[in-house]
Protein backbone atom coordinates (compact mmCIF):
# COMPACT_ATOMS: atom_id res chain seq x y z
CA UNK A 1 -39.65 -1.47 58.01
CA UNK A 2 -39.11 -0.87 54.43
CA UNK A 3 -35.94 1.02 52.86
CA UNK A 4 -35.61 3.57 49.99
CA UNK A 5 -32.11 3.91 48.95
CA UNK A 6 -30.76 7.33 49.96
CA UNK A 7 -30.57 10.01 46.81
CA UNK A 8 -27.57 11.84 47.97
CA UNK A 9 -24.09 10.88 47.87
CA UNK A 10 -23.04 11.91 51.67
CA UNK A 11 -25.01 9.59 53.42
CA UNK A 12 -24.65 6.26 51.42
CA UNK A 13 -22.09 5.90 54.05
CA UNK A 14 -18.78 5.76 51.47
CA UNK A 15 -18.51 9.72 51.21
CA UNK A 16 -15.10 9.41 49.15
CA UNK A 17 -16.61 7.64 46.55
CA UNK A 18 -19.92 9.49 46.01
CA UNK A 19 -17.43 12.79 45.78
CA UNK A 20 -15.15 11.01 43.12
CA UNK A 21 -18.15 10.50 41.24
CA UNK A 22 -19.74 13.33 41.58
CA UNK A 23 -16.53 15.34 40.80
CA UNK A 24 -16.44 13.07 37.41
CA UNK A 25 -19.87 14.02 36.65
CA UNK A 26 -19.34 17.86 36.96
CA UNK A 27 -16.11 18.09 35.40
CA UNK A 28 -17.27 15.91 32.22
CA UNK A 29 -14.86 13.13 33.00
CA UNK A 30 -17.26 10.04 33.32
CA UNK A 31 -15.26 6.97 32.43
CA UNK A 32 -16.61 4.61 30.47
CA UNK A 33 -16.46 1.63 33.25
CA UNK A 34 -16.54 1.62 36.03
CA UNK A 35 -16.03 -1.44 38.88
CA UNK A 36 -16.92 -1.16 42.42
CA UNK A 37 -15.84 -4.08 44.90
CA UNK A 38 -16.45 -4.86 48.06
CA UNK A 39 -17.97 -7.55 50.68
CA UNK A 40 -21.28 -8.04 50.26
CA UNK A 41 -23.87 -5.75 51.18
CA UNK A 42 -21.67 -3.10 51.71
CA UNK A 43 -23.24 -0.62 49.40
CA UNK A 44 -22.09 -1.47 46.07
CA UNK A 45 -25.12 -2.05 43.82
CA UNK A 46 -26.49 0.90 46.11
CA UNK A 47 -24.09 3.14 44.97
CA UNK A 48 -23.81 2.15 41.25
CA UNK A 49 -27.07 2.89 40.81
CA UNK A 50 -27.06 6.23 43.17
CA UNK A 51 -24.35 7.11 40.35
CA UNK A 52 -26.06 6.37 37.21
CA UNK A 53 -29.69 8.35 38.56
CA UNK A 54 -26.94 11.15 39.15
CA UNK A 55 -25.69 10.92 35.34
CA UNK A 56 -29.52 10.57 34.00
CA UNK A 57 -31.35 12.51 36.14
CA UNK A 58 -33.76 14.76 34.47
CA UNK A 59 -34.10 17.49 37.26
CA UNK A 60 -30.92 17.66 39.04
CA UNK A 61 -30.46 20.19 41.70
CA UNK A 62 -26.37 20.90 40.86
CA UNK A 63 -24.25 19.13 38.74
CA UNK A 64 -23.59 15.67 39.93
CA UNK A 65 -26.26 15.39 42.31
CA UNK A 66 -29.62 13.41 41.54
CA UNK A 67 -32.78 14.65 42.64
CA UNK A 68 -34.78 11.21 43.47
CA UNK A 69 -37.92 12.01 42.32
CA UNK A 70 -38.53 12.17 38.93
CA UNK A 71 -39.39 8.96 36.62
CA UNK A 72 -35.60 8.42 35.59
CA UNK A 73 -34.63 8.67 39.14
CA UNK A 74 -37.93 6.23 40.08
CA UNK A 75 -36.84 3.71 37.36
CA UNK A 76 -33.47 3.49 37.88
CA UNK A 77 -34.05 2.98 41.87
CA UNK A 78 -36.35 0.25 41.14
CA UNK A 79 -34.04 -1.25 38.21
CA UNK A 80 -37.06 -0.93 35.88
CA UNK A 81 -35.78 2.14 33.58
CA UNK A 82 -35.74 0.99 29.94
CA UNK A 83 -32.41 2.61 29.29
CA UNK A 84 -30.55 -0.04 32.67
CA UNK A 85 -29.70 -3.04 31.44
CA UNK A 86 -29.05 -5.59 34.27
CA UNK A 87 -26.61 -8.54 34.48
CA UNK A 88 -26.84 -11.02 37.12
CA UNK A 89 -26.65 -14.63 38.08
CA UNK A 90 -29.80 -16.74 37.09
CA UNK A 91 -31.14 -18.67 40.21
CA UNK A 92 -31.03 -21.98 37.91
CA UNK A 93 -27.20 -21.20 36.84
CA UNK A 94 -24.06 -21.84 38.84
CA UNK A 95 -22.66 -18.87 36.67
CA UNK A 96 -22.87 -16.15 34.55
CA UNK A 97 -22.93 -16.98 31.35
CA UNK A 98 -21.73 -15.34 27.77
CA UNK A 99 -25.30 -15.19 26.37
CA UNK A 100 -26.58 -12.68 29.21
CA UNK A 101 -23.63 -10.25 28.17
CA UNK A 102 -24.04 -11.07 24.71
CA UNK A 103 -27.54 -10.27 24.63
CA UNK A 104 -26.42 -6.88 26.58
CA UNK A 105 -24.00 -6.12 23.82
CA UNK A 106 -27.35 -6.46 21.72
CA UNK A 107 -29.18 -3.62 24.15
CA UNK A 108 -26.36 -1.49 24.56
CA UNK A 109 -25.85 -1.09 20.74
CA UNK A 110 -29.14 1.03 20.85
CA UNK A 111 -29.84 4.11 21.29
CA UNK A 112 -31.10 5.91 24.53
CA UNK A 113 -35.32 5.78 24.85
CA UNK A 114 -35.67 8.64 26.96
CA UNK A 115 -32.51 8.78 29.21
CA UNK A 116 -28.82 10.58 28.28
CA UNK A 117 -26.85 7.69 28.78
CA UNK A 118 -27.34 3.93 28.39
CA UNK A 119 -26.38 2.58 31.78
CA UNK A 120 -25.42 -1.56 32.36
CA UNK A 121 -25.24 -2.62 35.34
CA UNK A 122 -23.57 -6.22 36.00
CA UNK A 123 -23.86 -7.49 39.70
CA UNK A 124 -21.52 -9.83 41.50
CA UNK A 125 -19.32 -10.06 38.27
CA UNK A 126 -16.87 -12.44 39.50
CA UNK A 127 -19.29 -14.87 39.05
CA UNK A 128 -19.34 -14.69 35.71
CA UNK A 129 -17.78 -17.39 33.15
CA UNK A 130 -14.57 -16.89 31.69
CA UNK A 131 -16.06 -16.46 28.26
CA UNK A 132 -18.42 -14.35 29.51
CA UNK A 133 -16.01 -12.02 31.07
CA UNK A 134 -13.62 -12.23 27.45
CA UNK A 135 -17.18 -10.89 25.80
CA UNK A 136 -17.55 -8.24 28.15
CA UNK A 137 -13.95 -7.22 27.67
CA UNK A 138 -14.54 -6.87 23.73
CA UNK A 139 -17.47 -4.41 24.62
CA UNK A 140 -14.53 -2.28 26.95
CA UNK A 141 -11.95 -2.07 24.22
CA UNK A 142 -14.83 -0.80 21.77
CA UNK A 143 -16.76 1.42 24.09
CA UNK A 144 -20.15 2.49 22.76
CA UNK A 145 -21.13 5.96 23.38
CA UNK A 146 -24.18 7.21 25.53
CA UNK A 147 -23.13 3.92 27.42
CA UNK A 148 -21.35 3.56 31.00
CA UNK A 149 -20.92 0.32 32.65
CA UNK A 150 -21.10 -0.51 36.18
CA UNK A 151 -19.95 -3.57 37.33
CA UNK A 152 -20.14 -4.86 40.97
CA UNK A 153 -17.53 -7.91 42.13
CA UNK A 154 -16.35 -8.90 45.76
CA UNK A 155 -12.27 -8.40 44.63
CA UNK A 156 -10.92 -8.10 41.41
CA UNK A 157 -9.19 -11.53 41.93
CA UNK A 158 -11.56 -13.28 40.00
CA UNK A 159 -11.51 -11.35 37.38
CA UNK A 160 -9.38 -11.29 34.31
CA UNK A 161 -6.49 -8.54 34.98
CA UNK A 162 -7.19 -6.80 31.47
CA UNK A 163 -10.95 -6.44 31.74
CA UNK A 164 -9.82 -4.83 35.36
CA UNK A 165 -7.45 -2.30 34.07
CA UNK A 166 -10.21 -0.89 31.61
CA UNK A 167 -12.34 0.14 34.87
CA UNK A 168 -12.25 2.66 37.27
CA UNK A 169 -11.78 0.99 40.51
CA UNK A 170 -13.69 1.93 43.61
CA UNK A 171 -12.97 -0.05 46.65
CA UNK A 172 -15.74 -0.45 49.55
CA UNK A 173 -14.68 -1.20 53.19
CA UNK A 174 -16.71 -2.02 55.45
CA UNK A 175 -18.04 1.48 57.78
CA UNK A 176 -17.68 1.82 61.41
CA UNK A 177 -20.45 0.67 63.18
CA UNK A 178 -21.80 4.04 64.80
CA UNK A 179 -21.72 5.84 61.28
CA UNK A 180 -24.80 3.00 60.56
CA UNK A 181 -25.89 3.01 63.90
CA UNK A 182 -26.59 6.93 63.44
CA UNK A 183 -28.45 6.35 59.80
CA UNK A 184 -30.28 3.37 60.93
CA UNK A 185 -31.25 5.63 64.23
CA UNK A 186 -31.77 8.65 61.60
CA UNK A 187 -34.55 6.39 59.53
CA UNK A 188 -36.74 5.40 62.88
CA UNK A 189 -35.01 2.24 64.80
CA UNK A 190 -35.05 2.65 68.65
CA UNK A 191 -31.38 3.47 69.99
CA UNK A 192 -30.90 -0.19 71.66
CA UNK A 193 -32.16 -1.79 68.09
CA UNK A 194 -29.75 0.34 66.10
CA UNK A 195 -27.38 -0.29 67.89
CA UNK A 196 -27.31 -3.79 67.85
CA UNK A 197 -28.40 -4.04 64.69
CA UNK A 198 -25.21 -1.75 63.54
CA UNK A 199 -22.86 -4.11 65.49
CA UNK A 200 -24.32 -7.16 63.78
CA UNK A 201 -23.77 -6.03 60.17
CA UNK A 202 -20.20 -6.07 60.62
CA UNK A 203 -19.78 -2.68 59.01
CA UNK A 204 -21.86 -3.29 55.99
CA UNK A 205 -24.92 -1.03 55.41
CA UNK A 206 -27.16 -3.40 53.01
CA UNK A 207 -27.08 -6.23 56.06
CA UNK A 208 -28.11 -3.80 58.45
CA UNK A 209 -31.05 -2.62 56.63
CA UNK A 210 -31.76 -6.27 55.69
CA UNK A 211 -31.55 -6.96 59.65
CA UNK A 212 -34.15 -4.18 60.24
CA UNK A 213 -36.28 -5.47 57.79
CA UNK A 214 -36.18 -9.05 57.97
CA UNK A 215 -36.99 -10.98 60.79
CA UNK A 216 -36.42 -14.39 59.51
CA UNK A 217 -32.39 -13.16 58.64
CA UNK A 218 -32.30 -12.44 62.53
CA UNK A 219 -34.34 -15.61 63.43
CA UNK A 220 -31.55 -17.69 61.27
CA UNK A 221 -28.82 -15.68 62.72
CA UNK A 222 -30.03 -16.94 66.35
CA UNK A 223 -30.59 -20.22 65.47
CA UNK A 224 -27.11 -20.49 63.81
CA UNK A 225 -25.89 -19.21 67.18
CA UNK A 226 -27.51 -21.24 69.31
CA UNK A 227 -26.27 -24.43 67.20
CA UNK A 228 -22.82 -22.93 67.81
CA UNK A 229 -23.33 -23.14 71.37
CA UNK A 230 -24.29 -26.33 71.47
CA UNK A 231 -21.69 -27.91 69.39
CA UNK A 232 -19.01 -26.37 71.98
CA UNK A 233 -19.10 -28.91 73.98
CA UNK A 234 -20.75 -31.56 71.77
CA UNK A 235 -19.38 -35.17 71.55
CA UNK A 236 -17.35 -36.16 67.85
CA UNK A 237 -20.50 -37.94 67.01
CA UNK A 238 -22.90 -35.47 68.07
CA UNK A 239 -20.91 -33.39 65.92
CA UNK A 240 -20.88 -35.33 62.99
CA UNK A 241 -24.78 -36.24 62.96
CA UNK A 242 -24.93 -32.23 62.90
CA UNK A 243 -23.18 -32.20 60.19
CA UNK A 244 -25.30 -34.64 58.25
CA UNK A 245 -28.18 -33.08 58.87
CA UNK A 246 -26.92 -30.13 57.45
CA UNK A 247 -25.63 -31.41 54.16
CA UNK A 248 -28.81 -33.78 53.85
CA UNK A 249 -31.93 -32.64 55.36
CA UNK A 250 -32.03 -29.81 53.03
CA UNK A 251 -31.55 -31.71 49.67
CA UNK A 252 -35.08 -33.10 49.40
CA UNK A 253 -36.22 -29.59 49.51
CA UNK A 254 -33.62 -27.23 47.79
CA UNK A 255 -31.79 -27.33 45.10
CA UNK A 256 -27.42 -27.56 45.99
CA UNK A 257 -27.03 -23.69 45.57
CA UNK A 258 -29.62 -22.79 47.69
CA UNK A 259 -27.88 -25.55 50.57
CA UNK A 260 -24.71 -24.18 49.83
CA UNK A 261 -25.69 -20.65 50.58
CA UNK A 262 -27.91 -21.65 53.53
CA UNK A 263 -24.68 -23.55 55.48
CA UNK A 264 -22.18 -20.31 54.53
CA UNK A 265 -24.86 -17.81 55.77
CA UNK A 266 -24.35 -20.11 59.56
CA UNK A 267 -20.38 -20.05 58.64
CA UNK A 268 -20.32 -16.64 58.57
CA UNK A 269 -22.95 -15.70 61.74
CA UNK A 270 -20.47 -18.37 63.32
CA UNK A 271 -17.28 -16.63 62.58
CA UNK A 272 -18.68 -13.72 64.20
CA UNK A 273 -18.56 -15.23 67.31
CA UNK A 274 -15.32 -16.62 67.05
CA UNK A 275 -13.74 -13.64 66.46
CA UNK A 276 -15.18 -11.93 69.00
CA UNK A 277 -13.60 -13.74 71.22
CA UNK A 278 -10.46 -13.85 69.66
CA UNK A 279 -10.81 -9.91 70.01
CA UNK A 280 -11.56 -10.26 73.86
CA UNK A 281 -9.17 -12.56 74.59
CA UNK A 282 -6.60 -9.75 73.65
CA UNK A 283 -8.60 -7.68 75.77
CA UNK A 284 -10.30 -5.56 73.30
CA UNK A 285 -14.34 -5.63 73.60
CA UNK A 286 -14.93 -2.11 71.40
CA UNK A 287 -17.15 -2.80 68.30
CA UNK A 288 -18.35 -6.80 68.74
CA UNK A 289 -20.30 -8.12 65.86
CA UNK A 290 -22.35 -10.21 69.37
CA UNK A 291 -22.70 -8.04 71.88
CA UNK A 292 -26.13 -9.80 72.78
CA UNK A 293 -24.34 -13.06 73.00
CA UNK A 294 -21.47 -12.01 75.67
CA UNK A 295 -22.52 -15.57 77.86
CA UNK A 296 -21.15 -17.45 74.83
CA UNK A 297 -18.27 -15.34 73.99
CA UNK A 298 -17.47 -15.53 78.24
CA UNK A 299 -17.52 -19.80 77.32
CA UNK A 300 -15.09 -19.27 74.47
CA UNK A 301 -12.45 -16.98 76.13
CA UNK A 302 -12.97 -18.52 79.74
CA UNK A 303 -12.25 -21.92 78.43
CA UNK A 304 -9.96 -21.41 75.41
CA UNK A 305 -6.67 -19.99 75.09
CA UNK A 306 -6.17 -17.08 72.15
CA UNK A 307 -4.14 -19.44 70.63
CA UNK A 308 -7.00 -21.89 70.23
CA UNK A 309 -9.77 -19.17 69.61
CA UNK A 310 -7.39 -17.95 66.64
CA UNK A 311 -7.24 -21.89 65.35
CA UNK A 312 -10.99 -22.03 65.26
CA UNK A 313 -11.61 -18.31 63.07
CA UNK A 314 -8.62 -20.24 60.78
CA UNK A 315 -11.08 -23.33 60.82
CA UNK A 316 -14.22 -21.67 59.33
CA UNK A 317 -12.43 -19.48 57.22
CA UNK A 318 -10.93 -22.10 55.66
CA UNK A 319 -14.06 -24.11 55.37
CA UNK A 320 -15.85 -21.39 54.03
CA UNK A 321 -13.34 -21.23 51.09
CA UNK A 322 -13.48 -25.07 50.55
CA UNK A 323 -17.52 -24.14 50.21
CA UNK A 324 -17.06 -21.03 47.65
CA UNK A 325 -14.83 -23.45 45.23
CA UNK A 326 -17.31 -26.22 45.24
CA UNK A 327 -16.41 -28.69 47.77
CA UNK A 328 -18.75 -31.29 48.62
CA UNK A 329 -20.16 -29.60 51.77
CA UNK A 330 -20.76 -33.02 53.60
CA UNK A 331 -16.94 -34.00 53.68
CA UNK A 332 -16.37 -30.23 54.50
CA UNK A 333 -18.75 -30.04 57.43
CA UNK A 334 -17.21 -32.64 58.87
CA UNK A 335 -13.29 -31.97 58.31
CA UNK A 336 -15.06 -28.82 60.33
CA UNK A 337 -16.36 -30.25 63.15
CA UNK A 338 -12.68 -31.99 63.48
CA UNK A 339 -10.84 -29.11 63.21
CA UNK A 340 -13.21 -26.45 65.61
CA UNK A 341 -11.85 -26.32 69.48
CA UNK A 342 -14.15 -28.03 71.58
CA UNK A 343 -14.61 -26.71 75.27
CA UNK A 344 -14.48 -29.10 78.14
CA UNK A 345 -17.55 -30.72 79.07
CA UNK A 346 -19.04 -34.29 78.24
């Protein structure tokens, strides 16, 4: 089913934050940046750009409020307005670089076409190089007006401490499940699908809509499931050749990046399950990212002690990270399969 992302601020799920902004908008307050963080897919870009069709809209019902429809509204939605300027990682790059903000430094110094304000909007920031992020921070000391900037990152950790303090910080958690469970119900899914579908987007809005959308995402998340299963019990060596296959099958056909985001996509789905268990195993089954997978999690906590169940969510985790800063993922893959409980069997 397609999506259109909701136009007012009360159900993009993060309430708090479409009232601060709102409230900023009415009162004439807008700051000149502002940086939303977040996992991904929990509504970030969603809301930045609810924001800036609520600063440029041309027919707004009440202060602060966007009405959806007209062609600002349209174009901003659809990132196509001439007035948004968008920042993000190439698919041939490994980061963002300082041309892309140096050629939005070139964009922003103009005025308006047919919108009030001049919105950028940089997406997954963190990414970007560190001389990209000391170009951007020249444009933040020597704010433009007509222009706001809205800049998406996962934490502010990656980003230099004096380009953060020049933003307006808006922090996204990840929602309880049956607040998306009742929009994803609201827009058309069958109970049983929203709810499942709610409980495997671990709290983040964009992945559940993804879910509802995309059946491949599911079909991979199954697959990376069932490969879990089987590698409970799997030999070293069976184990190992898994491993292999992962790091190497997929290098005659996709460039590293595209690998590397492929094997943390199955990290993830597999950390899922592992915590899951962990949760059960402490006798807490309220809110499972797996509910449809309760014969596997009965494997994990039936065989494993919580002990080992919390050594195995420290195992991915920590392979994950080795992945984000680069690691080869071969080597990593396999320190994995070392380190990840194994349940008695052959």
């Amino acid at each position: 089913m397609g999506y259109n992302p909701p136009m007012t601020w009360d159900v993009l799920g993060h309430s708090w934050a479409g009232e601060l902004l709102k409230q900023h908008i009415a009162a004439g307050s807008v700051r000149h940046a502002y940086l939303f963080t977040g996992p991904e897919q929990v509504g970030k870009r969603t809301l930045a750009l609810a924001f800036a069709m609520a600063l440029n809209c041309s027919q707004p019902p009440s202060a602060g409020e966007a009405c959806g429809r007209c062609r600002t509204c349209m174009g901003l939605r659809s990132e196509s307005h001439p007035d948004l300027s968008v920042v993000r990682l190439k698919p041939e790059d490994s980061e963002i670089k300082i041309d892309a903000v140096r050629e939005l430094q070139r964009q922003l110094a103009l005025t308006p076409h047919q919108a009030r304000l001049r919105i950028a909007l940089l997406v997954d920031f963190e990414l970007a190089s560190e001389s990209a992020q000391n170009a951007l921070l020249k444009t933040l000391e020597e704010p433009a007006e007509k222009v706001v900037l809205l800049i998406t990152a996962h934490t502010t950790a990656s980003l230099l401490p004096t380009l953060v303090s020049r933003c307006e910080i808006l922090n996204l958690r990840p929602l309880n499940p049956d607040a998306i469970e009742h929009v994803l119900s609201a827009e058309g899914e069958a109970p049983e699908r929203a709810r499942l579908l709610a409980a495997l987007s671990a709290g983040k809005p964009g992945l559940a809509r993804s879910l509802a959308s995309d059946a491949e995402l599911l079909a991979r998340r199954m697959a990376a499931l069932d490969e879990m299963s089987r590698l409970l019990s799997a030999t070293r060596g069976e184990r190992f050749a898994a491993a292999e296959s992962w790091a190497r099958k997929r290098k005659r056909t996709e460039e590293l990046e595209a690998v590397r985001r492929r094997v943390e996509e199955m990290l993830t789905t597999w950390l899922t399950l592992w915590r899951d268990a962990l949760l059960m195993s402490h006798g807490t089954q309220a809110h499972l990212a797996n509910p449809d997978r309760h014969a596997d999690l009965e494997r994990l906590t039936g065989g494993l002690p919580s002990e080992t169940l919390a050594s195995g969510v420290l195992a991915i985790r920590t392979t994950l990270e080795r992945i984000d800063r680069n690691a080869n993922i071969q080597l990593t893959l396999e320190n994995l399969m070392l380190d990840l409980p194994r349940l008695p069997g052959r």
